[in-house]
N, C-alpha and C. Protein backbone atom coordinates (compact mmCIF):
# COMPACT_ATOMS: atom_id res chain seq x y z
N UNK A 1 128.16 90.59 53.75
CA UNK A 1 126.94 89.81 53.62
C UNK A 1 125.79 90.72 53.21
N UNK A 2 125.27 90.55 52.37
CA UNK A 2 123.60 91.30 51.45
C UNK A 2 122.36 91.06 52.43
N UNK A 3 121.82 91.67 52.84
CA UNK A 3 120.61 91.37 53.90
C UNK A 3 119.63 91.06 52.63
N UNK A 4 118.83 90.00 53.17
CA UNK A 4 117.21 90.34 52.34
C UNK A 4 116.96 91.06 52.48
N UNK A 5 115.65 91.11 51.60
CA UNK A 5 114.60 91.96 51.75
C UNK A 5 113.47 91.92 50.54
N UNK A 6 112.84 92.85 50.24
CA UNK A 6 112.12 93.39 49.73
C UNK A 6 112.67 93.52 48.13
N UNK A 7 112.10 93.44 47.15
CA UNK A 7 112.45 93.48 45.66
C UNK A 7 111.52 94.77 45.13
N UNK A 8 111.94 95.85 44.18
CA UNK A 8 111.12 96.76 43.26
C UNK A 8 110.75 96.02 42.28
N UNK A 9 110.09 97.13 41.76
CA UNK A 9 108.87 95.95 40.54
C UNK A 9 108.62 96.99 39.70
N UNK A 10 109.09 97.00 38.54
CA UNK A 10 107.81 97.57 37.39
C UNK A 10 106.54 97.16 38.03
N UNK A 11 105.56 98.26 36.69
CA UNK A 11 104.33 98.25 36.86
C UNK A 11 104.03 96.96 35.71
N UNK A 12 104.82 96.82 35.05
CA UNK A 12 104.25 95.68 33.72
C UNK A 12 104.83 94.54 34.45
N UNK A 13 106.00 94.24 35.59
CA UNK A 13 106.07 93.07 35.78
C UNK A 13 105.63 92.56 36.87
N UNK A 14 105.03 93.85 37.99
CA UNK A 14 103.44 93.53 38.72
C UNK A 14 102.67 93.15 38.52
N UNK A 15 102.15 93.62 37.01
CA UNK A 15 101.01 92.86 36.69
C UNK A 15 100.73 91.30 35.80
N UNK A 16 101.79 91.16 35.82
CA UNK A 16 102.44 89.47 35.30
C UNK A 16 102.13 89.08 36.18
N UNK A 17 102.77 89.22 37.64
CA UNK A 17 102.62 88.77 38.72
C UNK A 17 101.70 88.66 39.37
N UNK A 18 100.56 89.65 39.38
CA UNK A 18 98.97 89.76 39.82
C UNK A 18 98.72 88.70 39.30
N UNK A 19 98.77 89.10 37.92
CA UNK A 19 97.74 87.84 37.24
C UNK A 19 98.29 86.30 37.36
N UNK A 20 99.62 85.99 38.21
CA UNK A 20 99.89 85.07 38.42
C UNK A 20 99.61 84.50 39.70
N UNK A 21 98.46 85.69 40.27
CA UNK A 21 97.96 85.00 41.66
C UNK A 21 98.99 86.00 43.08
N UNK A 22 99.80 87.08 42.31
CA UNK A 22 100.20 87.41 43.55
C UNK A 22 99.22 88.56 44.36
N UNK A 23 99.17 88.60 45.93
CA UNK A 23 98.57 89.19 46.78
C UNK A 23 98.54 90.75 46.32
N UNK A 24 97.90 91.73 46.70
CA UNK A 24 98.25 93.52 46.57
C UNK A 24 97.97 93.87 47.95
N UNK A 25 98.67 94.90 48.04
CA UNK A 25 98.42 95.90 49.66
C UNK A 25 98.52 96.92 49.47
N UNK A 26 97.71 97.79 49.29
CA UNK A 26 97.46 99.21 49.03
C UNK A 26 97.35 100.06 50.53
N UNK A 27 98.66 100.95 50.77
CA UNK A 27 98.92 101.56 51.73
C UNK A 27 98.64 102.89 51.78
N UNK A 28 97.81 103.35 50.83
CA UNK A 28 97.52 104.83 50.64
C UNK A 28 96.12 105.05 51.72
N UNK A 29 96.32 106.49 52.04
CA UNK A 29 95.01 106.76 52.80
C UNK A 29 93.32 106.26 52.45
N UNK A 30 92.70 105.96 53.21
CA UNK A 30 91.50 105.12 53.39
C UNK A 30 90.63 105.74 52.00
N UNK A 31 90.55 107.11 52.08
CA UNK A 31 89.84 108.47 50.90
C UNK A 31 90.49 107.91 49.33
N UNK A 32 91.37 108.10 50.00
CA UNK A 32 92.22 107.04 47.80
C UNK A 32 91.71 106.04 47.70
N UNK A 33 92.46 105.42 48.89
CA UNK A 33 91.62 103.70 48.16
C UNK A 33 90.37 103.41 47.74
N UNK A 34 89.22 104.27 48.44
CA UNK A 34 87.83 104.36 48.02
C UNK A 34 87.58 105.02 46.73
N UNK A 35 88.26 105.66 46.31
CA UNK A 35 88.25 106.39 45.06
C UNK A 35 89.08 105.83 43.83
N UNK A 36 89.53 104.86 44.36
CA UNK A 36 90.15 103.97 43.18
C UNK A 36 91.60 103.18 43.44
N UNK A 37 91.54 101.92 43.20
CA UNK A 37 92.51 100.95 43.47
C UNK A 37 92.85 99.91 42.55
N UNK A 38 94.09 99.34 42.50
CA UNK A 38 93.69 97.74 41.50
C UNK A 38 92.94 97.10 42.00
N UNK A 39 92.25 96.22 41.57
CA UNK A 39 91.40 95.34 41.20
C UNK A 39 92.14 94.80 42.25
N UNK A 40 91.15 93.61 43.40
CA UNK A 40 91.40 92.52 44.03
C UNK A 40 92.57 92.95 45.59
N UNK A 41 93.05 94.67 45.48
CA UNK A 41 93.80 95.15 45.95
C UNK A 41 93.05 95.05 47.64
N UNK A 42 93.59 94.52 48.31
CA UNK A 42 93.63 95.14 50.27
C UNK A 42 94.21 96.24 50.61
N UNK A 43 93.22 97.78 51.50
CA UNK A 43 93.37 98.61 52.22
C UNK A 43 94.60 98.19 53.50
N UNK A 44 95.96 98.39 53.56
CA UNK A 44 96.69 97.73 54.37
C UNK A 44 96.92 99.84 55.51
N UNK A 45 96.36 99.37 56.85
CA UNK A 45 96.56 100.66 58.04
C UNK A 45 96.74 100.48 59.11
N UNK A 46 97.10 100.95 59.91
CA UNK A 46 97.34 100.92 61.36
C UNK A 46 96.82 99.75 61.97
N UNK A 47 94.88 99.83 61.78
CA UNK A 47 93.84 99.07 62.11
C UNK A 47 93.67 98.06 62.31
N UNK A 48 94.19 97.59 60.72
CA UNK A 48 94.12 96.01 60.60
C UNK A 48 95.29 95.08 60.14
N UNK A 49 96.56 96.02 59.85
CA UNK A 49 98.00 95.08 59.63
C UNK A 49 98.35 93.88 60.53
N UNK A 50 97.90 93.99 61.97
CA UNK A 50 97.75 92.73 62.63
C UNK A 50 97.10 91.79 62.32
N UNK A 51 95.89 91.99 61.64
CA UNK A 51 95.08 91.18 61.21
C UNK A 51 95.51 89.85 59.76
N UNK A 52 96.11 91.45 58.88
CA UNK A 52 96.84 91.03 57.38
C UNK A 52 98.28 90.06 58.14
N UNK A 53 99.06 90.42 59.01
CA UNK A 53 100.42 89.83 59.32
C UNK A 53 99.25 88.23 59.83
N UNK A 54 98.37 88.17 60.55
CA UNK A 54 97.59 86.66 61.21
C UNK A 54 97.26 86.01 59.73
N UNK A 55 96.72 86.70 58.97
CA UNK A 55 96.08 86.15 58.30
C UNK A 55 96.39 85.74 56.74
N UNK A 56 97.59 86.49 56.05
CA UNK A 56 97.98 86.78 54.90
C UNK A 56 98.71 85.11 54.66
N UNK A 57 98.71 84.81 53.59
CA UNK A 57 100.09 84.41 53.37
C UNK A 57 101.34 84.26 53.18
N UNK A 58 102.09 84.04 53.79
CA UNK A 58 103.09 84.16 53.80
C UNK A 58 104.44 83.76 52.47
N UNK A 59 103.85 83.02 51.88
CA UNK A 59 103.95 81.95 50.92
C UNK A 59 104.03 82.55 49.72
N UNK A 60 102.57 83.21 49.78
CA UNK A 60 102.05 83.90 48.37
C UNK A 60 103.32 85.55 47.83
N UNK A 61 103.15 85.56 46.65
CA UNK A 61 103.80 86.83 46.15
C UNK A 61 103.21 87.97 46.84
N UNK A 62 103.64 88.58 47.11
CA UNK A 62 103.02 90.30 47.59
C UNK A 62 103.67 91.17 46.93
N UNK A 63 102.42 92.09 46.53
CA UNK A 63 103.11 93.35 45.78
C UNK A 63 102.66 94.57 47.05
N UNK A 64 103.33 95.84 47.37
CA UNK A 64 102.45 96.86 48.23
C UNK A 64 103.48 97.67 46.97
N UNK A 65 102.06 98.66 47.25
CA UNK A 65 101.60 100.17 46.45
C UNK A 65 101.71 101.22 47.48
N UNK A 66 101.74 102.64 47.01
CA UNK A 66 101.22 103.66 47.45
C UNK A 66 100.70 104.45 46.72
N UNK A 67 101.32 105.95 46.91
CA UNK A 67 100.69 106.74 45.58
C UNK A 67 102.31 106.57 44.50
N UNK A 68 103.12 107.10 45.01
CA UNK A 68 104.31 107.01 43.90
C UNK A 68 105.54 105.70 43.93
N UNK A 69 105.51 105.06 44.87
CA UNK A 69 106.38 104.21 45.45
C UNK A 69 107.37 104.32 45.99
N UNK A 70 107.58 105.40 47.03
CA UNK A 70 108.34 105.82 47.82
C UNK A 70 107.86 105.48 48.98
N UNK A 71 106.69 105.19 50.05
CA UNK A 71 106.35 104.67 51.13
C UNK A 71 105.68 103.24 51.21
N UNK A 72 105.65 102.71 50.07
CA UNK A 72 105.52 101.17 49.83
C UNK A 72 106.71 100.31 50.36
N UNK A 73 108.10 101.38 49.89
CA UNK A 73 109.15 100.92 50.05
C UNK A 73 109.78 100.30 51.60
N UNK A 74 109.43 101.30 52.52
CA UNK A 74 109.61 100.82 53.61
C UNK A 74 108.31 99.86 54.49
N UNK A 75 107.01 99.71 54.08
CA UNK A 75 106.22 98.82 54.58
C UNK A 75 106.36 97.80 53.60
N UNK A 76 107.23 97.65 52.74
CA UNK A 76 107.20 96.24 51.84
C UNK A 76 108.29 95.38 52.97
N UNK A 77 109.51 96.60 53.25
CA UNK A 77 110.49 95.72 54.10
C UNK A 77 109.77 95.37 55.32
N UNK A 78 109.32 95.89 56.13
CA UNK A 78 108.33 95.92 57.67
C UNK A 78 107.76 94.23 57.43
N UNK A 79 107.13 93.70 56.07
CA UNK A 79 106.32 92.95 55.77
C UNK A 79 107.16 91.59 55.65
N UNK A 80 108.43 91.78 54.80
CA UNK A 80 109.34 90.85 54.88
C UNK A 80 109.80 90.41 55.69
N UNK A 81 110.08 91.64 56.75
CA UNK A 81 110.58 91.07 58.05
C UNK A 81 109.65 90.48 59.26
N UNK A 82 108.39 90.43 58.84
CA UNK A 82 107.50 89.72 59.58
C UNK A 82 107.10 88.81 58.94
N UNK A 83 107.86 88.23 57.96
CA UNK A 83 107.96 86.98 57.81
C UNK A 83 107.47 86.26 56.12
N UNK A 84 106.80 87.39 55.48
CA UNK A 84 106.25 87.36 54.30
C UNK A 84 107.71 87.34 53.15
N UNK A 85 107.47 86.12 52.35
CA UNK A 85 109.29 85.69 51.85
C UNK A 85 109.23 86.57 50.32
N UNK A 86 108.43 86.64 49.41
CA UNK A 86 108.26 87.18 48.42
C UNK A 86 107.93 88.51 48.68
N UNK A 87 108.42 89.76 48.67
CA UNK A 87 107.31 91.10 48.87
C UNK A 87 107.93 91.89 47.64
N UNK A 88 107.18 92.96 47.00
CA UNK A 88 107.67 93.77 45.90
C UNK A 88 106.98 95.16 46.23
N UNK A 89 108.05 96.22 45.95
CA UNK A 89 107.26 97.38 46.14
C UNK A 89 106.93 97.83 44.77
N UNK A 90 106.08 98.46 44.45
CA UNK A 90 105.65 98.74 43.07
C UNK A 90 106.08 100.51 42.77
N UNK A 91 106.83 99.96 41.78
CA UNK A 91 108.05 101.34 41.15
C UNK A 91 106.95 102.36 40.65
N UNK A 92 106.90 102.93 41.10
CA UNK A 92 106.23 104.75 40.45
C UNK A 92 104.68 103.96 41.51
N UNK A 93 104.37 103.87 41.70
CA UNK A 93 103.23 103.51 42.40
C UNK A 93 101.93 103.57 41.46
N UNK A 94 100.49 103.95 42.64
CA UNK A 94 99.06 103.55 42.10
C UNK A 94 99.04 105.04 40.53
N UNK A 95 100.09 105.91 40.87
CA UNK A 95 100.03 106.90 40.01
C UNK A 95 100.62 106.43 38.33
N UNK A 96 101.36 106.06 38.30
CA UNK A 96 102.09 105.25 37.24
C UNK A 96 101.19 103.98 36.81
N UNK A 97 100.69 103.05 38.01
CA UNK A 97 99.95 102.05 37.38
C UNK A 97 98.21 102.67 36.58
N UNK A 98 97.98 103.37 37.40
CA UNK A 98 96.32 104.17 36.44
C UNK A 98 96.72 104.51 35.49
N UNK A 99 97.73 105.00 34.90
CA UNK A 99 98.00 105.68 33.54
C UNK A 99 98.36 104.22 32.40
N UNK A 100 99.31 103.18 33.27
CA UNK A 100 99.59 102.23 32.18
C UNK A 100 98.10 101.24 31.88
N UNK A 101 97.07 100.64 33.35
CA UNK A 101 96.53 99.72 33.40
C UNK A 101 95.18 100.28 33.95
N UNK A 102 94.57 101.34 32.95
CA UNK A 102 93.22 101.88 33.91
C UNK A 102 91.89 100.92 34.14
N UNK A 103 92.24 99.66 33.02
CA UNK A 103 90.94 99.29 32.83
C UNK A 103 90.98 98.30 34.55
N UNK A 104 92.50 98.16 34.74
CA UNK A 104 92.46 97.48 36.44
C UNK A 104 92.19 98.37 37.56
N UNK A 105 91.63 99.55 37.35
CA UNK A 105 91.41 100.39 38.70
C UNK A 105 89.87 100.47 38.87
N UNK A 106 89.71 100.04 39.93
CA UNK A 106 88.06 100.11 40.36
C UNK A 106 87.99 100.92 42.08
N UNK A 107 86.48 101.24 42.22
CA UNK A 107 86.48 101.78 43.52
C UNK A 107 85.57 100.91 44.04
N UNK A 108 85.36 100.08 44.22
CA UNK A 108 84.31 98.70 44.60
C UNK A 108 85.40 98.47 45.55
């Protein structure tokens, strides 16, 4: 039997998906994210993941990021298994997406 889980993602078919309304969770330290993120992206930490698991949808697509997409990988599954049915970790991460999609990185 195949367990769910969690799906990888290009960076070009993330951003199909953004623009189709799916959620972002940017898991990189608080100092990155202030210095630049996608567009529309949530700071996801210790702090407030209780908050994101109360409050998120569950429903909606989710993509989570990091810097390369190696620790997205295991808080994308964490996310699925609390109940979020769509989650994607984003392949090469926020490092790969600034180079393909800069005009989507803001620090706002």
């Amino acid at each position: 039997m195949i367990e769910e889980s969690f799906k990888r993602i290009a960076a070009d078919q993330a951003k199909a998906l953004i623009e189709d309304g799916a959620a972002l969770a940017d898991i990189r330290d608080p100092d990155s994210f202030s210095r630049g993120h996608i567009k529309g992206a949530q700071h996801l930490a210790n702090t407030n993941i209780q908050d994101f698991l109360e409050q998120g949808d569950p429903d909606q697509p989710l993509v989570v990021y990091c810097y390369h997409g190696n620790s997205s990988q295991p808080a994308a599954q964490f996310l699925y298994e609390k109940g979020f049915e769509e989650v994607y970790s984003l392949d090469g991460g926020f490092e790969v997406w600034q180079q393909l999609f800069p005009e989507t990185v803001t620090n706002d």
